[in-house]
N, C-alpha and C. Protein backbone atom coordinates (compact mmCIF):
# COMPACT_ATOMS: atom_id res chain seq x y z
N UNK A 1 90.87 109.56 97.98
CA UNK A 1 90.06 108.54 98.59
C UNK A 1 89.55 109.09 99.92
N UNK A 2 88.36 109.42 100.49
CA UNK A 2 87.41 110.18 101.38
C UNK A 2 87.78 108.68 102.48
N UNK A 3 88.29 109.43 103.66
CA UNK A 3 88.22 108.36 104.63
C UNK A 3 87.45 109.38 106.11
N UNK A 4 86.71 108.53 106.65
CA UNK A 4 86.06 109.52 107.77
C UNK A 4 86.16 108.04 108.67
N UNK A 5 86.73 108.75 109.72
CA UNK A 5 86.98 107.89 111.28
C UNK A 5 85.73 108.00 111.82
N UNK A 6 85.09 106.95 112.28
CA UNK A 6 84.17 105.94 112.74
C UNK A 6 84.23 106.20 114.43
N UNK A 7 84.31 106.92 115.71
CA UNK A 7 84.44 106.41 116.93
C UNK A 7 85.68 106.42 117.44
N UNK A 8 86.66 107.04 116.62
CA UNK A 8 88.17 106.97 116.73
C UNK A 8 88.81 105.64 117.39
N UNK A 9 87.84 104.39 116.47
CA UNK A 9 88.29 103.20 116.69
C UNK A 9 88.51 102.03 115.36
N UNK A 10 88.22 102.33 114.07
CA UNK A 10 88.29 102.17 112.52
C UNK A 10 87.96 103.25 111.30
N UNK A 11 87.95 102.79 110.30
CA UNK A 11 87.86 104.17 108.90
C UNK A 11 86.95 102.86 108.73
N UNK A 12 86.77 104.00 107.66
CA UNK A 12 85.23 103.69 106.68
C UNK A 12 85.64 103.99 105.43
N UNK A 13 85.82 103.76 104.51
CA UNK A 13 85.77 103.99 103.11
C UNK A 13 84.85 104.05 102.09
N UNK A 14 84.55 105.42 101.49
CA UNK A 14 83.05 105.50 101.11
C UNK A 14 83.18 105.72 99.51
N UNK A 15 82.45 105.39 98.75
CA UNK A 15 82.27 105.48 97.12
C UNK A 15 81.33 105.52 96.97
N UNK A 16 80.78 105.64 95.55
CA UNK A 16 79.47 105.75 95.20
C UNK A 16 78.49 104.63 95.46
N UNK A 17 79.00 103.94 95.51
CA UNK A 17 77.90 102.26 95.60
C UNK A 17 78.71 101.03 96.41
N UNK A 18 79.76 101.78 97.64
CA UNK A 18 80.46 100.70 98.13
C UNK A 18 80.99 101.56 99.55
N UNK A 19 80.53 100.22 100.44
CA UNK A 19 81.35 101.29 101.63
C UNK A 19 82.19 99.64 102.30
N UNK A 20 83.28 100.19 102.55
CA UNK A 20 84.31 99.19 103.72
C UNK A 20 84.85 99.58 105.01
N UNK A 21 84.23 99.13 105.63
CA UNK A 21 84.73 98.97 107.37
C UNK A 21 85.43 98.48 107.71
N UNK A 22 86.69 98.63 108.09
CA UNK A 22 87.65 97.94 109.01
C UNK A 22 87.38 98.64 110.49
N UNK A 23 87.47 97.41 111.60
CA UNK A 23 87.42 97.87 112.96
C UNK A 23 87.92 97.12 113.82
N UNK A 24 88.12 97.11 114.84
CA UNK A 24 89.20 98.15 115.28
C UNK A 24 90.45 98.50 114.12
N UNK A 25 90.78 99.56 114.30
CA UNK A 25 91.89 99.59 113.06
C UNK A 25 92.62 101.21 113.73
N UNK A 26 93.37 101.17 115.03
CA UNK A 26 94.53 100.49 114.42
C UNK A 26 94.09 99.14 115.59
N UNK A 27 94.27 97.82 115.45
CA UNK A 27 94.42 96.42 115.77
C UNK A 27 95.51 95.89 116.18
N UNK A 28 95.33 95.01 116.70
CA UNK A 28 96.28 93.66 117.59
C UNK A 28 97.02 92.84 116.37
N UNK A 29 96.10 92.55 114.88
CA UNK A 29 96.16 91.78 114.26
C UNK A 29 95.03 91.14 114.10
N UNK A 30 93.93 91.16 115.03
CA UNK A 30 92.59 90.23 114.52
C UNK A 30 90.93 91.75 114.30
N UNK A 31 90.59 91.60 113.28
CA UNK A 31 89.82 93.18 113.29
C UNK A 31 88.82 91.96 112.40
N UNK A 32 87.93 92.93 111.90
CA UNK A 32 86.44 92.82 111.12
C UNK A 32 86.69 93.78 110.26
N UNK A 33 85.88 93.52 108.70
CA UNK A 33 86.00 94.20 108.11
C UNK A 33 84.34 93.65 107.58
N UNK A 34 83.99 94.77 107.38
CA UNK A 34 82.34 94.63 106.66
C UNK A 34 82.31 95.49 105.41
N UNK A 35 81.20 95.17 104.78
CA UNK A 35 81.11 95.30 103.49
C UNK A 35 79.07 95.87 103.43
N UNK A 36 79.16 97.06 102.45
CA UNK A 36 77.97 97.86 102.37
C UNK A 36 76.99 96.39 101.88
N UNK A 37 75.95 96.88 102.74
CA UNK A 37 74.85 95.50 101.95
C UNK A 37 74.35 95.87 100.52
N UNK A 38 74.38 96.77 99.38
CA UNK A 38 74.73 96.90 98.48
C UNK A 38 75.08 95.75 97.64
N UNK A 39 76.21 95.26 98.12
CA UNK A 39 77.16 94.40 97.06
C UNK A 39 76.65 93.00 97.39
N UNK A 40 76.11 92.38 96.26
CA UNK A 40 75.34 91.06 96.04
C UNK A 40 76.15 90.06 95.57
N UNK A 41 77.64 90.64 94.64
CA UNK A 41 78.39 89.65 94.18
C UNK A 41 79.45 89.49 94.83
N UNK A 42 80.04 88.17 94.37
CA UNK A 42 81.55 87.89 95.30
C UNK A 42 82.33 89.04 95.23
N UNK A 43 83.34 89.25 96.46
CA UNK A 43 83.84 90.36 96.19
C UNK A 43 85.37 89.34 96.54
N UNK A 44 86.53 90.12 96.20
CA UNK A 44 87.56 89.41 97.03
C UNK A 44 88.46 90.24 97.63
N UNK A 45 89.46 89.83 98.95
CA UNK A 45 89.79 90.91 99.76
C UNK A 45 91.32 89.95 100.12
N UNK A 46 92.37 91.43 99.57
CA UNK A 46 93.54 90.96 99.87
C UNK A 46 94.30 91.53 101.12
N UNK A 47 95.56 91.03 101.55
CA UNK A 47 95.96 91.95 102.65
C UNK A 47 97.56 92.08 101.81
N UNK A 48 98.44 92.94 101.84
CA UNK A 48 99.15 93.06 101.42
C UNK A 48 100.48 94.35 102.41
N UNK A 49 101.69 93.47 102.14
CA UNK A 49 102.99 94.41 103.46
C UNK A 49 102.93 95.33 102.62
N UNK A 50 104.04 96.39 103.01
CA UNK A 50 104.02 97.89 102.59
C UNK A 50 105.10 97.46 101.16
N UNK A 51 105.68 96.15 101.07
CA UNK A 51 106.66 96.00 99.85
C UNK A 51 105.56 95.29 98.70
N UNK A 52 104.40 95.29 98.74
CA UNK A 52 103.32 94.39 98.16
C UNK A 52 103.09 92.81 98.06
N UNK A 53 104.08 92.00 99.53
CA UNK A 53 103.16 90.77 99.61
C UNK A 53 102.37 90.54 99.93
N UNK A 54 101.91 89.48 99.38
CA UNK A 54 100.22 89.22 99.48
C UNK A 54 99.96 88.45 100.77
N UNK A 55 100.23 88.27 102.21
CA UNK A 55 99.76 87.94 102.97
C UNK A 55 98.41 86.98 103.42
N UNK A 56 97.73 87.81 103.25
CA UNK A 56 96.09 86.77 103.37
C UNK A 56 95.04 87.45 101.18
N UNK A 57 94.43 86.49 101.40
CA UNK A 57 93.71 85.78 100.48
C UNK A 57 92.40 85.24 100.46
N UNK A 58 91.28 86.31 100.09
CA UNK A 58 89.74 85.35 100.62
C UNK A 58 88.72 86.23 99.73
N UNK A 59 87.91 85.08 99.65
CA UNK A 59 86.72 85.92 98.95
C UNK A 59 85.63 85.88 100.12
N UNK A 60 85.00 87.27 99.75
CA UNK A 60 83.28 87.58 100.75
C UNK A 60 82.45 88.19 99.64
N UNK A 61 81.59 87.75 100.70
CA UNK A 61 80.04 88.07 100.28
C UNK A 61 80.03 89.08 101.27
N UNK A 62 78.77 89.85 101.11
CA UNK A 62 78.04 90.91 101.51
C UNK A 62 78.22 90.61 103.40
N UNK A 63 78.20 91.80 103.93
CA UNK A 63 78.29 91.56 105.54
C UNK A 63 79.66 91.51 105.92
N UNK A 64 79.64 90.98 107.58
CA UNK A 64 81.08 91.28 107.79
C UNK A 64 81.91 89.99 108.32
N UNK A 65 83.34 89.84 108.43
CA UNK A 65 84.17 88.44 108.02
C UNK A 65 85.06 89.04 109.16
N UNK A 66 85.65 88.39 110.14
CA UNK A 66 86.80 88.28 111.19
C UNK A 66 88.01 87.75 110.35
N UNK A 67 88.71 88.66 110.73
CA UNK A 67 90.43 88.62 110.08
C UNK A 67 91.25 88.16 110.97
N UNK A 68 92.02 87.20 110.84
CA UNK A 68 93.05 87.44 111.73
C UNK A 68 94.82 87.24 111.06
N UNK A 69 95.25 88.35 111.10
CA UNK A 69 96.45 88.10 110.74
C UNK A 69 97.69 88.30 111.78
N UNK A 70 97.10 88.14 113.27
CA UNK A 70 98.12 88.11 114.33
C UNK A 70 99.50 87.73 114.10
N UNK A 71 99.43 86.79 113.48
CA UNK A 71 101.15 85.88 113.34
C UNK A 71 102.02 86.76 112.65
N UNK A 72 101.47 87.56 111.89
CA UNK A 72 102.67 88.70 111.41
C UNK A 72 103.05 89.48 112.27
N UNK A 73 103.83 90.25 111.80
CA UNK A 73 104.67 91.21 112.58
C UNK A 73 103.80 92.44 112.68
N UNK A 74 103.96 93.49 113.83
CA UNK A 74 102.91 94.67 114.16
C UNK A 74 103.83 95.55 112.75
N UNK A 75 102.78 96.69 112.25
CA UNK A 75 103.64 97.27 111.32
C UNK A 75 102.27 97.65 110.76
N UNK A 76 102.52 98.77 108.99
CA UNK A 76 101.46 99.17 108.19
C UNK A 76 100.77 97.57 107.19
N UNK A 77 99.79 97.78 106.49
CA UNK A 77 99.65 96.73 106.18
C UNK A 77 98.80 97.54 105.07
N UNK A 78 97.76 96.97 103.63
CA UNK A 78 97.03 97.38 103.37
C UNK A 78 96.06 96.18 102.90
N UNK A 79 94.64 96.53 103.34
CA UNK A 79 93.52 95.65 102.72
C UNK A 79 93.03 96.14 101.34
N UNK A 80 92.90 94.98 100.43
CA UNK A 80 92.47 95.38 99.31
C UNK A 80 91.22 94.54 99.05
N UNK A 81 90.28 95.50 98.76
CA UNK A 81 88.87 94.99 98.30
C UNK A 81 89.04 94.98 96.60
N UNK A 82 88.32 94.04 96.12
CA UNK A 82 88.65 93.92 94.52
C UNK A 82 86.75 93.64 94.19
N UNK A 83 86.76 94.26 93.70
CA UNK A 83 85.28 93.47 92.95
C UNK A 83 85.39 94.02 91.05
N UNK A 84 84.60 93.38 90.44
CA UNK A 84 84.53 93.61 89.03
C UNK A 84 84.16 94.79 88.09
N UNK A 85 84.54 95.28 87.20
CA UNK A 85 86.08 95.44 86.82
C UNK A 85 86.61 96.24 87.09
N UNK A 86 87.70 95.44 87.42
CA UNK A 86 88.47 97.22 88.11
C UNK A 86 88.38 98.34 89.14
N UNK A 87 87.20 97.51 90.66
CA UNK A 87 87.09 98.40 90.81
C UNK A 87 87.75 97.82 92.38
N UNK A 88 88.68 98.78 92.78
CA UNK A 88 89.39 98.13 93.91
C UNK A 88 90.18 99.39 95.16
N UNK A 89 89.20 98.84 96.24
CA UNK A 89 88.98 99.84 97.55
C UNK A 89 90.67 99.42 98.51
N UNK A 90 91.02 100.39 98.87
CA UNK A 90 92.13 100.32 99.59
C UNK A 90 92.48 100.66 100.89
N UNK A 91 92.26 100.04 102.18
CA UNK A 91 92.27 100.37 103.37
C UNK A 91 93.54 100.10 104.26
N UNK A 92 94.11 101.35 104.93
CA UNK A 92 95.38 101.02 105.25
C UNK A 92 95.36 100.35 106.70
N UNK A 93 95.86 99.33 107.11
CA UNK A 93 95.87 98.82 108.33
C UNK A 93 97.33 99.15 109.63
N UNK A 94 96.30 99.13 110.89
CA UNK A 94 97.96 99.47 111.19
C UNK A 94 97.69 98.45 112.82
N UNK A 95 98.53 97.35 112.66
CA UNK A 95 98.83 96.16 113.12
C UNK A 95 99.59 96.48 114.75
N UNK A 96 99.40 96.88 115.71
CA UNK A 96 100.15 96.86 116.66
C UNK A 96 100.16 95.86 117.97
């Protein structure tokens, strides 16, 4: 998975027809995550601990959405982008 640092302040995650931004990353707990204008259909985006709970839960559209998962504990985390079928982007978060 091709990750190239952004400003040495978030990653970028790049594919053929999909790019995901997380920023600031590493974060407080509250970051942005944007989505390539490309993608026209719902997409949905999970957050998940390093043991695989599912934490946060949301669907987006195209553009970018404010996260906040402050109330957890600082630590690794991972965002999961899901869109149809099967095709699902993985960005590691790191919560401090």
């Amino acid at each position: 998975m091709p990750s190239n640092i952004v400003g040495g302040v978030g990653i970028t995650e790049k594919s053929d027809d999909i790019q995901v931004g997380v920023f600031p990353n590493p974060n407080t707990g509250i970051f942005h995550v944007s989505l390539s204008d490309g993608i026209r259909e719902q997409t949905k985006m999970m957050i998940r601990t390093l043991v695989g709970t599912i934490i946060f839960n949301q669907s987006l559209i195209s553009g970018e959405t404010k996260v906040d998962i402050s109330d957890y504990l600082d630590g690794i985390y991972f965002l999961e982008i899901y869109r149809a079928p099967g095709q699902i982007k993985r960005v590691k978060l790191i919560v401090r």
